[in-house]
N, C-alpha and C. Protein backbone atom coordinates (compact mmCIF):
# COMPACT_ATOMS: atom_id res chain seq x y z
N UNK A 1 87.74 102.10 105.82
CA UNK A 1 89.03 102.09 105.18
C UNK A 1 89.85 103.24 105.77
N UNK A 2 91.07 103.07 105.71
CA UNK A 2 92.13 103.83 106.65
C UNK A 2 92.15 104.77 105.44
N UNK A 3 92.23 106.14 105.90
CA UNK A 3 93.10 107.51 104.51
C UNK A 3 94.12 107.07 105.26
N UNK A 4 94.31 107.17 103.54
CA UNK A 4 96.07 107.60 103.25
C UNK A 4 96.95 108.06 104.09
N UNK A 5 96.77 109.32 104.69
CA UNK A 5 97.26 110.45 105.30
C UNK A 5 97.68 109.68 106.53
N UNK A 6 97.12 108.65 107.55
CA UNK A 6 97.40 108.57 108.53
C UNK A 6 98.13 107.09 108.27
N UNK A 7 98.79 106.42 107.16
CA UNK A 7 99.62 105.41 107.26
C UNK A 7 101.33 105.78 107.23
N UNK A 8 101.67 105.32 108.12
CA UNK A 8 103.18 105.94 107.71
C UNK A 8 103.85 105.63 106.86
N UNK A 9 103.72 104.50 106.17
CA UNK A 9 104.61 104.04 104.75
C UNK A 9 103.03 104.16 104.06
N UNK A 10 103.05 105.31 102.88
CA UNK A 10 102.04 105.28 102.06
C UNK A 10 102.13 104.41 100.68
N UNK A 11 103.37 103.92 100.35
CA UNK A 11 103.79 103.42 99.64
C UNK A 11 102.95 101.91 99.65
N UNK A 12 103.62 101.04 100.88
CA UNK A 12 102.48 100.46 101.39
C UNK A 12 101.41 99.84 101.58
N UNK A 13 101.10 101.08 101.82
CA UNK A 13 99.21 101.37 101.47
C UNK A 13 99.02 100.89 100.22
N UNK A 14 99.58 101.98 99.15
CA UNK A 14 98.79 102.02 98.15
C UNK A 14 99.38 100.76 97.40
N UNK A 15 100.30 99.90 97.81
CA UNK A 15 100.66 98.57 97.23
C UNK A 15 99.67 97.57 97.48
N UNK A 16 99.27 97.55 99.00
CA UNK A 16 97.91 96.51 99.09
C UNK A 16 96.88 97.11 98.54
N UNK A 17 96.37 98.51 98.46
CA UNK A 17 94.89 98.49 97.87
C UNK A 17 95.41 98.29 96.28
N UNK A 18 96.30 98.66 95.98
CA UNK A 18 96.46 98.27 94.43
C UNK A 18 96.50 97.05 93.51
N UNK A 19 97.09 96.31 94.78
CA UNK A 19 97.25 94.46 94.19
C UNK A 19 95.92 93.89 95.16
N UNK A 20 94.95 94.65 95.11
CA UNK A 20 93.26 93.89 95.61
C UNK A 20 93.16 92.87 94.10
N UNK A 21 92.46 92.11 94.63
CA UNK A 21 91.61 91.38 93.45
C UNK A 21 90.65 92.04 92.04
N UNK A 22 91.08 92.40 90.81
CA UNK A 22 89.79 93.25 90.27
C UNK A 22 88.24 92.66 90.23
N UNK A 23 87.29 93.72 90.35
CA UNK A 23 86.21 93.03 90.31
C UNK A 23 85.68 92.46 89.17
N UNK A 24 84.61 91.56 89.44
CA UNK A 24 84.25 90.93 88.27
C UNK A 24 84.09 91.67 87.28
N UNK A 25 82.93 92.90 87.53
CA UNK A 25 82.36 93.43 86.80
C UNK A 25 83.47 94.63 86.17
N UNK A 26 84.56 94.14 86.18
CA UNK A 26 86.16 95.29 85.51
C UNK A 26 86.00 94.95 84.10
N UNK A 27 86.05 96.21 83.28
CA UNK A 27 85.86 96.21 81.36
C UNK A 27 87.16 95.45 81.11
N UNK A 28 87.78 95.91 82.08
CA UNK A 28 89.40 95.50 81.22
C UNK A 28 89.82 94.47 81.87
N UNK A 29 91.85 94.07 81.64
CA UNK A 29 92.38 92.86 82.41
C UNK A 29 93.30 93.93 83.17
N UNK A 30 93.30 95.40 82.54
CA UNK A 30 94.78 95.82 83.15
C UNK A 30 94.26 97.20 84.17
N UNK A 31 94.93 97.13 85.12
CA UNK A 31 95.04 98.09 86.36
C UNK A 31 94.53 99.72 85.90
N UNK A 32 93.81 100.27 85.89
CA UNK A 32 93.56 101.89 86.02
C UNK A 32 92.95 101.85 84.38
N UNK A 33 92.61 101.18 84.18
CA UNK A 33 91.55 101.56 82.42
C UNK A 33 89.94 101.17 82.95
N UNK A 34 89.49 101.69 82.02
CA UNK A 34 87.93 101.92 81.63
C UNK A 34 86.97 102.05 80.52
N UNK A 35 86.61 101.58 80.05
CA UNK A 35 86.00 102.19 78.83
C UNK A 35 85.34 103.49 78.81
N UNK A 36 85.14 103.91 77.54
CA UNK A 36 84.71 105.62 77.38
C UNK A 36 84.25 105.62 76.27
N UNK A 37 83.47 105.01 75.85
CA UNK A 37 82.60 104.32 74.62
C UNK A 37 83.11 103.26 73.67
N UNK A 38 83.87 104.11 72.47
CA UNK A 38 84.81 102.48 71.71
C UNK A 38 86.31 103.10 72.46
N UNK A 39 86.44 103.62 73.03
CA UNK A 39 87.86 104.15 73.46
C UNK A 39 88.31 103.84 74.82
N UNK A 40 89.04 103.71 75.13
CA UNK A 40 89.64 103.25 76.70
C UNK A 40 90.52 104.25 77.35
N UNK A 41 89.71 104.58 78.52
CA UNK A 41 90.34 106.30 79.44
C UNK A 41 91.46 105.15 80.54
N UNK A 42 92.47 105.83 80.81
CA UNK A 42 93.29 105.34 81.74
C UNK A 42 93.27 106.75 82.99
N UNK A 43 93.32 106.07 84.31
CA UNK A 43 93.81 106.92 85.43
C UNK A 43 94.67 106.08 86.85
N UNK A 44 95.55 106.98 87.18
CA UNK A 44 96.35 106.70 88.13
C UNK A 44 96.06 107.57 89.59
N UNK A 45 95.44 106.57 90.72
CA UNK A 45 94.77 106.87 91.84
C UNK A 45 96.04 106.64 92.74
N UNK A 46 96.75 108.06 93.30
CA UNK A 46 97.37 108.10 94.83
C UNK A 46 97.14 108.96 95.31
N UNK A 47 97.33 108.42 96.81
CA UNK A 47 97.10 109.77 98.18
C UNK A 47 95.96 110.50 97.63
N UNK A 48 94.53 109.41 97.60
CA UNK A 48 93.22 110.49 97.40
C UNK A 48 93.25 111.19 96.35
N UNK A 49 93.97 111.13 95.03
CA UNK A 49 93.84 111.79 94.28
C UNK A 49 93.95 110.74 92.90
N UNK A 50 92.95 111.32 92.01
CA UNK A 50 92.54 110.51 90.82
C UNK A 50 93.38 111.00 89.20
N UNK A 51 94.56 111.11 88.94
CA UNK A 51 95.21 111.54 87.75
C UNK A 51 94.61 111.19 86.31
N UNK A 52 94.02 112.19 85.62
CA UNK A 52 93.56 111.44 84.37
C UNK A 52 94.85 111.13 83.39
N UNK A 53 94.71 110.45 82.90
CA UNK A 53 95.83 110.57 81.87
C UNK A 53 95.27 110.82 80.31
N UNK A 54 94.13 110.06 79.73
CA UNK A 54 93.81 110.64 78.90
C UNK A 54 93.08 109.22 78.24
N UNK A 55 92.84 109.01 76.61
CA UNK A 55 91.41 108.03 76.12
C UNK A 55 92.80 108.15 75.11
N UNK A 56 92.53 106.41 74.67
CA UNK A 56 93.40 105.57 73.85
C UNK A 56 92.44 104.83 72.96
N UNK A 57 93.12 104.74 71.98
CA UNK A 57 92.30 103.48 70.80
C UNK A 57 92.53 102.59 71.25
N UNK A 58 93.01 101.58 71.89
CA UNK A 58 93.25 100.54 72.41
C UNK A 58 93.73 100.49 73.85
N UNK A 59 93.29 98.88 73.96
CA UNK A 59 93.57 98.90 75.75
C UNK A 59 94.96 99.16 75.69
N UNK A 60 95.33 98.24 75.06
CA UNK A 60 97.33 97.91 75.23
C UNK A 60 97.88 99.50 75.27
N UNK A 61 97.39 100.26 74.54
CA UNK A 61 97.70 101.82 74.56
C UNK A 61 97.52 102.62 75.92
N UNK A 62 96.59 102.27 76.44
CA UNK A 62 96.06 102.68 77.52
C UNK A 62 96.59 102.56 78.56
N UNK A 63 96.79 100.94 78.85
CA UNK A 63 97.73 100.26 79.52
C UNK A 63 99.03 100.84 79.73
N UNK A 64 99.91 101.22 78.57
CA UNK A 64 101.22 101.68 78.40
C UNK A 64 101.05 102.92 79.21
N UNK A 65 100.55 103.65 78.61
CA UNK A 65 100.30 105.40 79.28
C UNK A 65 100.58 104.69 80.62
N UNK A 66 99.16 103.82 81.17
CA UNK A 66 98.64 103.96 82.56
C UNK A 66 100.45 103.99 83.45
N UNK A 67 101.57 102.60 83.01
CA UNK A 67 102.48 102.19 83.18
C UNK A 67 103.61 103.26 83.35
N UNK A 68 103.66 104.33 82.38
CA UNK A 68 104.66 105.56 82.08
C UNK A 68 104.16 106.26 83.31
N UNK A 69 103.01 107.07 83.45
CA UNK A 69 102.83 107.85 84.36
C UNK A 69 102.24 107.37 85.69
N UNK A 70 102.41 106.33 85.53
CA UNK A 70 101.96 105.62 87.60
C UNK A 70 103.49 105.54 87.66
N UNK A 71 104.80 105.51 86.75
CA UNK A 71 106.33 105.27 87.52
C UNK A 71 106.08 107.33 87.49
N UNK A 72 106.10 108.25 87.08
CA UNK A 72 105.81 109.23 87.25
C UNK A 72 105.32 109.73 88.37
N UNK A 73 104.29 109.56 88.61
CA UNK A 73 103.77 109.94 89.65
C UNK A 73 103.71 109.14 91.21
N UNK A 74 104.25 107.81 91.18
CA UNK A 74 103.91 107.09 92.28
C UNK A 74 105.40 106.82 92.22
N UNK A 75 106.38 106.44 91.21
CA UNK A 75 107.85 106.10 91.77
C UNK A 75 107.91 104.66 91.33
N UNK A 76 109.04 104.29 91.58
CA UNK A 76 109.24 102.44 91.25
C UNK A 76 108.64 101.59 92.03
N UNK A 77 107.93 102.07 92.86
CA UNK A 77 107.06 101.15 93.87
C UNK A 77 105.77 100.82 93.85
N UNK A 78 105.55 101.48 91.92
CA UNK A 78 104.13 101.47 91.45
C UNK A 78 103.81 99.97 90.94
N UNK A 79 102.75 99.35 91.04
CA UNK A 79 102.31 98.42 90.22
C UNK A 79 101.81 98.42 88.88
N UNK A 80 102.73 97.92 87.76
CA UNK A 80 102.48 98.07 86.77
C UNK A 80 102.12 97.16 85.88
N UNK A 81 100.94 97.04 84.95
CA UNK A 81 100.81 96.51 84.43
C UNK A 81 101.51 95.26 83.10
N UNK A 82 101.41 94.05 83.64
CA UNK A 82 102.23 92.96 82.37
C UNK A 82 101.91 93.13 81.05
N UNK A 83 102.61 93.87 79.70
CA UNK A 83 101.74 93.77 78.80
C UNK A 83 102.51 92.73 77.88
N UNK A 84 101.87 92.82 76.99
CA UNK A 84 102.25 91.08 75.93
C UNK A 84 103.48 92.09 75.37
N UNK A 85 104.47 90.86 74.97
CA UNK A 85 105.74 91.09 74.10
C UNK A 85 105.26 91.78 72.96
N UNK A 86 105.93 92.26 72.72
CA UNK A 86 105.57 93.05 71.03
C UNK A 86 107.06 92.82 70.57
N UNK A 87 107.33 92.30 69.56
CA UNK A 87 108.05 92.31 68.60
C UNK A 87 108.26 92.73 67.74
């Protein structure tokens, strides 16, 4: 796999490794969550570096965070997670 460092649009980059396929074996449906026993940890991965954001009662919670701080830290060119309408 190519680092980061040597693509000239990193943006890019981290758009194709981000829209990969998730693997089967993924806890969740949404981009950068995990489970952390009954709680769900979210993190946002650019340029080699792993951002925690922090453990949510729920995915959809998790999800949101993940969404706020990947436009934070990565810009409008982040992939963000679809979450259901809330009304």
């Amino acid at each position: 796999m190519t680092h980061y460092s040597l693509v000239p649009d990193q943006i890019a980059y981290y758009r194709r490794m981000a829209s990969r396929p998730k693997s089967p074996n993924a806890t969740s449906i949404y981009k950068g969550l995990t489970t952390r026993g009954a709680k769900w940890g979210a993190t946002v991965n650019f340029k080699g570096r792993r951002y925690y954001i922090g453990t949510f009662a729920t995915e959809v919670e998790a999800a949101r965070a993940y969404n706020k701080h990947a436009l934070r830290i990565i810009g409008p060119g982040a992939i963000f997670n679809q979450l259901p309408n809330e009304s």
